[in-house]
C-alpha atoms as a PDB file:
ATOM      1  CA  UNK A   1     -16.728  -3.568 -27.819  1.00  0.00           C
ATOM      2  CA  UNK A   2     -19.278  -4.738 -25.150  1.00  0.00           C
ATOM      3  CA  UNK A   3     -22.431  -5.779 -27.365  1.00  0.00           C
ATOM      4  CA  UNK A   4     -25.982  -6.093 -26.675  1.00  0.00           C
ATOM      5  CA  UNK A   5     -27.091  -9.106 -24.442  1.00  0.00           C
ATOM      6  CA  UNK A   6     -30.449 -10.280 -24.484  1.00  0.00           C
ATOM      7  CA  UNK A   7     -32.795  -9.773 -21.279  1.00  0.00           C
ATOM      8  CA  UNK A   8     -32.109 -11.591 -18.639  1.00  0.00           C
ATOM      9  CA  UNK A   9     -31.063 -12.082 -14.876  1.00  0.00           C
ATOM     10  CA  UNK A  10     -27.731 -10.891 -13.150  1.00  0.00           C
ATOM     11  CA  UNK A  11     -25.813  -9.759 -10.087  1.00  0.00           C
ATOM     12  CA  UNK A  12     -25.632  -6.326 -10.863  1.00  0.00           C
ATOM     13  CA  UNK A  13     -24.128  -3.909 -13.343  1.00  0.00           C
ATOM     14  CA  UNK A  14     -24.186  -0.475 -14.430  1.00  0.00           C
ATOM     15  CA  UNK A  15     -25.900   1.926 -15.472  1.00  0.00           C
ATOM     16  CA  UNK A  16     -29.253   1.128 -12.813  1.00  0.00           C
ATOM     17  CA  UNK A  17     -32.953   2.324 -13.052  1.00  0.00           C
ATOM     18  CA  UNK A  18     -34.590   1.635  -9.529  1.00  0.00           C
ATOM     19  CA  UNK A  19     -37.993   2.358  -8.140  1.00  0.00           C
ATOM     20  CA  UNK A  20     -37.432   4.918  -5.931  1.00  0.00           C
ATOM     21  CA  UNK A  21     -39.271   3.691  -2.906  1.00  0.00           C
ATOM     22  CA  UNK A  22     -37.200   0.335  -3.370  1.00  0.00           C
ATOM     23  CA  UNK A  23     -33.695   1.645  -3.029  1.00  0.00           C
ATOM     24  CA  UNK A  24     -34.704   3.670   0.150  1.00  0.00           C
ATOM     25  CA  UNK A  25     -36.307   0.359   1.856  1.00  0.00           C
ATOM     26  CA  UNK A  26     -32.687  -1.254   1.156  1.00  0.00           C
ATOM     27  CA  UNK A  27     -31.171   1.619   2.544  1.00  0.00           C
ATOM     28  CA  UNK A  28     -29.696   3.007  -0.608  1.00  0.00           C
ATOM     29  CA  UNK A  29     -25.750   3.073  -1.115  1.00  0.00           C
ATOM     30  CA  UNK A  30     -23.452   2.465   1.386  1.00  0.00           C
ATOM     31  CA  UNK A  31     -21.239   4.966   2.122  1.00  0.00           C
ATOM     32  CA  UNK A  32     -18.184   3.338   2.958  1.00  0.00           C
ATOM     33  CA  UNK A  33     -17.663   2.090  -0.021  1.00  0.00           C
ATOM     34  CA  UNK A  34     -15.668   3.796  -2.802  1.00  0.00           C
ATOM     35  CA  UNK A  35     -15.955   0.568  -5.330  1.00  0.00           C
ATOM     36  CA  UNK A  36     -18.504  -2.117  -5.970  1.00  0.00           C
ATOM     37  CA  UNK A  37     -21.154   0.027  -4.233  1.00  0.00           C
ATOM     38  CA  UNK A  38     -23.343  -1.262  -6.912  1.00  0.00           C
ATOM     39  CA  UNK A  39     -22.657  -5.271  -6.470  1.00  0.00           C
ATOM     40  CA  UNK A  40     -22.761  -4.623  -2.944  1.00  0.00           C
ATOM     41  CA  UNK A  41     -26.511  -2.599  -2.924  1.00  0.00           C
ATOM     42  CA  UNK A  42     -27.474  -5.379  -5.707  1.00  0.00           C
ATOM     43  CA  UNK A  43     -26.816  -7.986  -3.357  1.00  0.00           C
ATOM     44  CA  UNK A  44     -29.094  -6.832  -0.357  1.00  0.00           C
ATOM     45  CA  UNK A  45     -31.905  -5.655  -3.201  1.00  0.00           C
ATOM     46  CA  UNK A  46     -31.596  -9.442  -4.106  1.00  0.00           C
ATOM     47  CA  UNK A  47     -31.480 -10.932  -0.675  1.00  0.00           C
ATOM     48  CA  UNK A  48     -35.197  -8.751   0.339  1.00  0.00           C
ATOM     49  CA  UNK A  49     -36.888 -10.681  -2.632  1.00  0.00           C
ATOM     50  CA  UNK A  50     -35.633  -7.963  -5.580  1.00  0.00           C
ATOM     51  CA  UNK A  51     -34.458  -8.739  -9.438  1.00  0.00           C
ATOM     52  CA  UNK A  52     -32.062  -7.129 -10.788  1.00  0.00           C
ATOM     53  CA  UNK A  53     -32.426  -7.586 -14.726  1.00  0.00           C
ATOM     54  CA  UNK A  54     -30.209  -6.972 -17.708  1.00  0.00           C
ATOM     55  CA  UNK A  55     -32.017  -5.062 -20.813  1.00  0.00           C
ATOM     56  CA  UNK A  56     -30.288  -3.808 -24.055  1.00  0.00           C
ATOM     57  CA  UNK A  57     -32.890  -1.178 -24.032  1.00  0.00           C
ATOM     58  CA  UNK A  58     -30.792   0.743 -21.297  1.00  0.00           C
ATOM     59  CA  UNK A  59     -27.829   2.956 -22.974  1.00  0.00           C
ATOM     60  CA  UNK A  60     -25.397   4.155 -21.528  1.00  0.00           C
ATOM     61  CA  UNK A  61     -21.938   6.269 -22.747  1.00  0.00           C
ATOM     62  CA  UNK A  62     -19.188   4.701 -21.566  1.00  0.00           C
ATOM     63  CA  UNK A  63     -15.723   6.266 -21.417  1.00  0.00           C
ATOM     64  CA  UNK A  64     -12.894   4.020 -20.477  1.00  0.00           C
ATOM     65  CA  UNK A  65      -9.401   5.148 -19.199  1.00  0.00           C
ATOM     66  CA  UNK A  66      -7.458   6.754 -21.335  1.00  0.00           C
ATOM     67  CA  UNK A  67      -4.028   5.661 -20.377  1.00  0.00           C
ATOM     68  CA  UNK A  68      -2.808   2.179 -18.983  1.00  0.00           C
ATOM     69  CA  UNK A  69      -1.577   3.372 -15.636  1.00  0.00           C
ATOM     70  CA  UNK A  70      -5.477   4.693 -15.045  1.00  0.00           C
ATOM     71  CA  UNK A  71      -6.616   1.606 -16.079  1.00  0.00           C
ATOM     72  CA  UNK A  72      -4.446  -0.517 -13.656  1.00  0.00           C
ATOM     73  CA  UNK A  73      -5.438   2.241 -10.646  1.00  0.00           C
ATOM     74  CA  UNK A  74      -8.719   1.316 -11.879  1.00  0.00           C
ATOM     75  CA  UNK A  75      -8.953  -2.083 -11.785  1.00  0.00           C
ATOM     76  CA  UNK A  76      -7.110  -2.503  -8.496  1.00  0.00           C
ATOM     77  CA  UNK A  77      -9.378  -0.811  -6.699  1.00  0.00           C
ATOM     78  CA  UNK A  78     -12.100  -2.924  -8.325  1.00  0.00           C
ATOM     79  CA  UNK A  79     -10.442  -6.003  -6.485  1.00  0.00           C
ATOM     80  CA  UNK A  80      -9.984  -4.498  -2.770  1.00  0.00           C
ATOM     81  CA  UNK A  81     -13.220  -3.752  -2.865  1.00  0.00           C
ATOM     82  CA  UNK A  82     -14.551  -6.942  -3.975  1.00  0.00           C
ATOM     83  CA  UNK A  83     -12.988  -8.345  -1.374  1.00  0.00           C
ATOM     84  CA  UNK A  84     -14.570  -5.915   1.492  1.00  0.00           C
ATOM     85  CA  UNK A  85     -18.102  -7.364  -0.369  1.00  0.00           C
ATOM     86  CA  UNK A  86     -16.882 -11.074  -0.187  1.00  0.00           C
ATOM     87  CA  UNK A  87     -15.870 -11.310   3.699  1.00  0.00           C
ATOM     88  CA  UNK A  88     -19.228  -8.813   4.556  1.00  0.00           C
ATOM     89  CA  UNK A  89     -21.334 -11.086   2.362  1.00  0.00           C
ATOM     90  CA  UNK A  90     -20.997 -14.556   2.700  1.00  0.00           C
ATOM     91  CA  UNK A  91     -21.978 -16.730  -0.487  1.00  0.00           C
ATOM     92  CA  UNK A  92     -21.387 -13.126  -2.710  1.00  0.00           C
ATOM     93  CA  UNK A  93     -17.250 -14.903  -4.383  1.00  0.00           C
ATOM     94  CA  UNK A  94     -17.491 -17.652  -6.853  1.00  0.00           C
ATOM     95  CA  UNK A  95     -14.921 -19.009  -9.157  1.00  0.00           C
ATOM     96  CA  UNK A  96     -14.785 -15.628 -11.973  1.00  0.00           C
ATOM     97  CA  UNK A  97     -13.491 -13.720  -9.121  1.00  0.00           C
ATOM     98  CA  UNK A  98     -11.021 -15.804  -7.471  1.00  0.00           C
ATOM     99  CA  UNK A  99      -9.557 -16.546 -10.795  1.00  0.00           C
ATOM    100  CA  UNK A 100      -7.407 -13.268 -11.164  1.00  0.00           C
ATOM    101  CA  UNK A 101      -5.582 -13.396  -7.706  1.00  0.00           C
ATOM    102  CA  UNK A 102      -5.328 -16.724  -8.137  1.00  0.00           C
ATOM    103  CA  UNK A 103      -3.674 -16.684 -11.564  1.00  0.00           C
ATOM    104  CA  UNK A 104      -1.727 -14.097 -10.245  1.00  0.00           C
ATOM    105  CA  UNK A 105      -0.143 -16.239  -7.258  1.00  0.00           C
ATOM    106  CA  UNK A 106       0.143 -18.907  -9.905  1.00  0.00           C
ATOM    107  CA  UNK A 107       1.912 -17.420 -12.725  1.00  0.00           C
ATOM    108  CA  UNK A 108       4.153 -15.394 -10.230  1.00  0.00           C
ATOM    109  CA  UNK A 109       5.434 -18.568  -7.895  1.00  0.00           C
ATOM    110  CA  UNK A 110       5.493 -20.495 -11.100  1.00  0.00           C
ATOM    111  CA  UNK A 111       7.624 -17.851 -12.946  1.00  0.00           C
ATOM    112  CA  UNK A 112       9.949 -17.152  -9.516  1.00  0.00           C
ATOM    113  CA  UNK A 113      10.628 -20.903  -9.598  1.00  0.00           C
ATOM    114  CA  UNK A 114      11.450 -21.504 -12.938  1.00  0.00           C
ATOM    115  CA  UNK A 115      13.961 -18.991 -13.262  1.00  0.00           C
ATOM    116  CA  UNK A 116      15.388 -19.273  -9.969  1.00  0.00           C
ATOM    117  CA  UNK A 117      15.455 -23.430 -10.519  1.00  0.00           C
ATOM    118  CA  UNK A 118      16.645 -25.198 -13.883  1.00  0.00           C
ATOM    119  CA  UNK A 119      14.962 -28.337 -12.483  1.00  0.00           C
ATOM    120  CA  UNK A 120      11.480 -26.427 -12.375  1.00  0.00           C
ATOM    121  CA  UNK A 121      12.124 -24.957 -15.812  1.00  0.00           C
ATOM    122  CA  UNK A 122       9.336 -26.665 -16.681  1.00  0.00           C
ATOM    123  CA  UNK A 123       6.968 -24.502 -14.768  1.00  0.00           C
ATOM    124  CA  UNK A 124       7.741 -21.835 -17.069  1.00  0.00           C
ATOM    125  CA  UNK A 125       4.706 -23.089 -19.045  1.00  0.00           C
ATOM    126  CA  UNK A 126       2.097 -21.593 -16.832  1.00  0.00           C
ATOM    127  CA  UNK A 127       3.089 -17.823 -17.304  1.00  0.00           C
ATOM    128  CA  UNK A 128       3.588 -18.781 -21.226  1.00  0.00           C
ATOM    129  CA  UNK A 129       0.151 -20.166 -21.342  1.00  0.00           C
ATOM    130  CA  UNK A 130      -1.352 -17.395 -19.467  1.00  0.00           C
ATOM    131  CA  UNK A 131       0.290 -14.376 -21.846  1.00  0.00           C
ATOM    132  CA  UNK A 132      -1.013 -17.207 -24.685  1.00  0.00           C
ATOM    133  CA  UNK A 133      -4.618 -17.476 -23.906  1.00  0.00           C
ATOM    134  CA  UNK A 134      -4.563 -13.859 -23.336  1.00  0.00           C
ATOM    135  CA  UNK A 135      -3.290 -12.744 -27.000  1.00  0.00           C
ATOM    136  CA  UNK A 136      -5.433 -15.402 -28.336  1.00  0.00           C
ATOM    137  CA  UNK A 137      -8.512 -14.090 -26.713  1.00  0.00           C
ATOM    138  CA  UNK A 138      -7.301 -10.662 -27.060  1.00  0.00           C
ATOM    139  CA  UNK A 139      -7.661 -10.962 -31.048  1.00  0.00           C
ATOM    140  CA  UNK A 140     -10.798 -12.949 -31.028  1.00  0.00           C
ATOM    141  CA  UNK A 141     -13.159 -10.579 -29.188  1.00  0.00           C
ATOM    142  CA  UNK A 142     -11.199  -7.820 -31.145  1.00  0.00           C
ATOM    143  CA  UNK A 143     -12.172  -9.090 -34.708  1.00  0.00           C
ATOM    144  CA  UNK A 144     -12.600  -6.430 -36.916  1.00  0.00           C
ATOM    145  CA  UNK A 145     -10.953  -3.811 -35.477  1.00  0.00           C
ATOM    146  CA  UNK A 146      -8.496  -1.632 -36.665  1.00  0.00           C
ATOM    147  CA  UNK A 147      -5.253  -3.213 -36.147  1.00  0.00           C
ATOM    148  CA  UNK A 148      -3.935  -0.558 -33.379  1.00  0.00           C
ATOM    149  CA  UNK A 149      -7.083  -1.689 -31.385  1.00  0.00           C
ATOM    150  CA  UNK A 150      -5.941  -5.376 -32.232  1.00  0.00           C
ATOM    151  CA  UNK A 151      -2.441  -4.936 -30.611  1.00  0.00           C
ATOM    152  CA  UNK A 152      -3.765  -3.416 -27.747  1.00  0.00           C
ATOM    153  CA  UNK A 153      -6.296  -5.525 -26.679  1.00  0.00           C
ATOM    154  CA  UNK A 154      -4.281  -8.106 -25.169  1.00  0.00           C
ATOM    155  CA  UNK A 155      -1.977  -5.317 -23.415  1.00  0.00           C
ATOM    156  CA  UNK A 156      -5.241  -3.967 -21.731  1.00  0.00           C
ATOM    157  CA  UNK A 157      -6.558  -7.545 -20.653  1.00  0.00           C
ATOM    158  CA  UNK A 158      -3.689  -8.261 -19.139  1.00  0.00           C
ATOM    159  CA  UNK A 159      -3.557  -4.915 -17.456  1.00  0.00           C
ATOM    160  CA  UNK A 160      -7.151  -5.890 -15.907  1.00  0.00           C
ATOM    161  CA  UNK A 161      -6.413  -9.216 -14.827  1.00  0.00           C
ATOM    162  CA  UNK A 162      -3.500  -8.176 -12.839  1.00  0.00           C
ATOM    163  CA  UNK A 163      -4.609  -5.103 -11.207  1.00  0.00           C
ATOM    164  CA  UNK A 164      -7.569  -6.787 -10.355  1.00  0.00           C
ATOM    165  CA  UNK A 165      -5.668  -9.811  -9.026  1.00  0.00           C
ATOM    166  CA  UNK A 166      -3.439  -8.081  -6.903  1.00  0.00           C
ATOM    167  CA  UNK A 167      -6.211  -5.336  -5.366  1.00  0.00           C
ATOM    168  CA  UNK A 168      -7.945  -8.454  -4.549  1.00  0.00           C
ATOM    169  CA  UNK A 169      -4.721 -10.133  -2.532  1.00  0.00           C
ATOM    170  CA  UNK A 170      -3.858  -6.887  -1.327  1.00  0.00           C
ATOM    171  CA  UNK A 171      -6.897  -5.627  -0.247  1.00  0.00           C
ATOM    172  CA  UNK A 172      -6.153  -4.205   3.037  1.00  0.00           C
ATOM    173  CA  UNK A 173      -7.479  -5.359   6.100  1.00  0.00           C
ATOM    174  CA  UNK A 174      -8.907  -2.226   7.617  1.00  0.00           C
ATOM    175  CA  UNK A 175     -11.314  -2.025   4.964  1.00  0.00           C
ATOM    176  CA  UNK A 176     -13.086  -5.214   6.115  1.00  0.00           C
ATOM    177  CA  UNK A 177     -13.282  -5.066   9.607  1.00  0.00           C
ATOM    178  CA  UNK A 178     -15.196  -1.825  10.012  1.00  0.00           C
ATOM    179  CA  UNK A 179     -18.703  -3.300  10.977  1.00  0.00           C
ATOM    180  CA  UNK A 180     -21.797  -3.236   8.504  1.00  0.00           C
ATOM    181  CA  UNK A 181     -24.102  -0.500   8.895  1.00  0.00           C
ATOM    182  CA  UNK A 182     -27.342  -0.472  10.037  1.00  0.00           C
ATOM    183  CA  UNK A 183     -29.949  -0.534   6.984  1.00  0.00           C
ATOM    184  CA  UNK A 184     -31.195   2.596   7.381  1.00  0.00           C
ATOM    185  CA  UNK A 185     -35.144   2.538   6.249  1.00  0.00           C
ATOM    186  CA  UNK A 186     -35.606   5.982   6.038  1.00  0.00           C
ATOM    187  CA  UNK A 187     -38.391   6.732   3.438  1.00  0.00           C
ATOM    188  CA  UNK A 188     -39.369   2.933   3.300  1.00  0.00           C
ATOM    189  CA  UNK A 189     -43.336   3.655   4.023  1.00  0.00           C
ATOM    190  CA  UNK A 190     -43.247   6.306   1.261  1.00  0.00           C
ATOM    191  CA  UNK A 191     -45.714   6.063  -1.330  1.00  0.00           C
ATOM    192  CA  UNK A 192     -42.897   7.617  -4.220  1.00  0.00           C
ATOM    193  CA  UNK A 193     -42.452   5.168  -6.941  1.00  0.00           C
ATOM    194  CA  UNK A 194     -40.177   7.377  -9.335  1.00  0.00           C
ATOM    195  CA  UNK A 195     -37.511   5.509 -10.814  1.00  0.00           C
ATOM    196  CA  UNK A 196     -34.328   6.811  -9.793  1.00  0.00           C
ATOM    197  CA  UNK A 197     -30.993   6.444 -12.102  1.00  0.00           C
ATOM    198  CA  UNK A 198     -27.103   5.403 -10.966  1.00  0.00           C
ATOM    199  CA  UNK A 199     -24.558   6.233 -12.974  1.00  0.00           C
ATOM    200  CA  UNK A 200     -22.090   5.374 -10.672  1.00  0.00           C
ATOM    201  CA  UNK A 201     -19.718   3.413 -12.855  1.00  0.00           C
ATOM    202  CA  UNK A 202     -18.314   1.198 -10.322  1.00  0.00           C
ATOM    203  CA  UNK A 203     -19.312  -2.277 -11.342  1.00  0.00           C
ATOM    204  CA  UNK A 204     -16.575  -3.956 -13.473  1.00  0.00           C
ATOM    205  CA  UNK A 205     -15.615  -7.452 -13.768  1.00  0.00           C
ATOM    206  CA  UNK A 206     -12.803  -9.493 -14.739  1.00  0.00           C
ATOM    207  CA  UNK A 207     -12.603 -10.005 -18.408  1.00  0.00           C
ATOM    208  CA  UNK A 208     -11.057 -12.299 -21.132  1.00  0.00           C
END
């Protein structure tokens, strides 16, 4: 359902095309990463002068999860690993990734509160507006589909949102304080320029 974008900047997404002799000088993937090795190469390719640019004249075969429960695994290792990028790469968060933990936190304490309190009843309104926004939204971006897709959609989002949220919140601690590596620049002075393809499907963002 993703559709062509135009050319332009980004962060970083998958699939990647790099100049060979480019992605050794950065030192290439690092290897303690299991997710967002791709946001996390992207950013040091961007901090030594690179571009990383967007062009619907890539293709790529996707094939999402096929059950829920994969999804969710999914997604929640998305957000511990963001995290490891965030606290090893200052200025690397911004709002569009703080929002799922922070709805989370929000539409849990809000939800614990007005159940557990009839004077905070009231508060109820935050998880209702969430699971709003997201059937809304859900239906919108799945216009046109058949209607099994349609009823889905917002089941999936959701799915996304709070996997993602709480791997971010839960993102354990070990995983961050193992030092960076050194940037190794093995094959830097080469004179290969072949392009060299990724396909390793680990960039994914919040959505909805």
């Amino acid at each position: 359902m993703r559709h062509a974008q135009p050319h332009r900047r980004g962060r970083g997404a998958v699939p990647h095309v790099f100049r060979r002799r480019t992605l050794l000088a950065a030192g290439g993937y690092d290897p303690h990463f299991t997710r967002a090795q791709d946001w996390e190469l992207n950013h040091r390719l961007r901090l030594a002068g690179g571009v990383v640019w967007f062009t619907p004249q890539l293709r790529v075969t996707y094939r999402p999860r096929s059950t829920l429960i994969a999804l969710a695994r999914q997604y929640r290792q998305y957000g511990r690993w963001r995290r490891v990028v965030a606290s090893r790469h200052a200025g690397t968060i911004n709002p569009r990734y703080l929002a799922p933990p922070a709805m989370v936190v929000g539409a849990s304490a809000a939800t614990v509160a007005g159940l557990l309190e009839p004077r905070a009843r009231g508060w109820l309104a935050v998880p209702a507006t969430y699971l709003l926004a997201v059937v809304v939204g859900g239906w919108a971006a799945s216009r046109g589909e058949q209607p099994r897709t349609r009823a889905l959609l917002p089941v999936v989002l959701a799915t996304m949102h709070w996997s993602w949220g709480l791997g971010f919140l839960t993102s354990p601690k070990r995983l961050r304080d193992i030092p960076e590596r050194a940037v190794s620049r093995a094959g830097a002075d080469t004179d290969t320029d072949t392009d060299t393809g990724s396909g390793s499907g680990s960039d994914a963002e919040p959505t909805g």
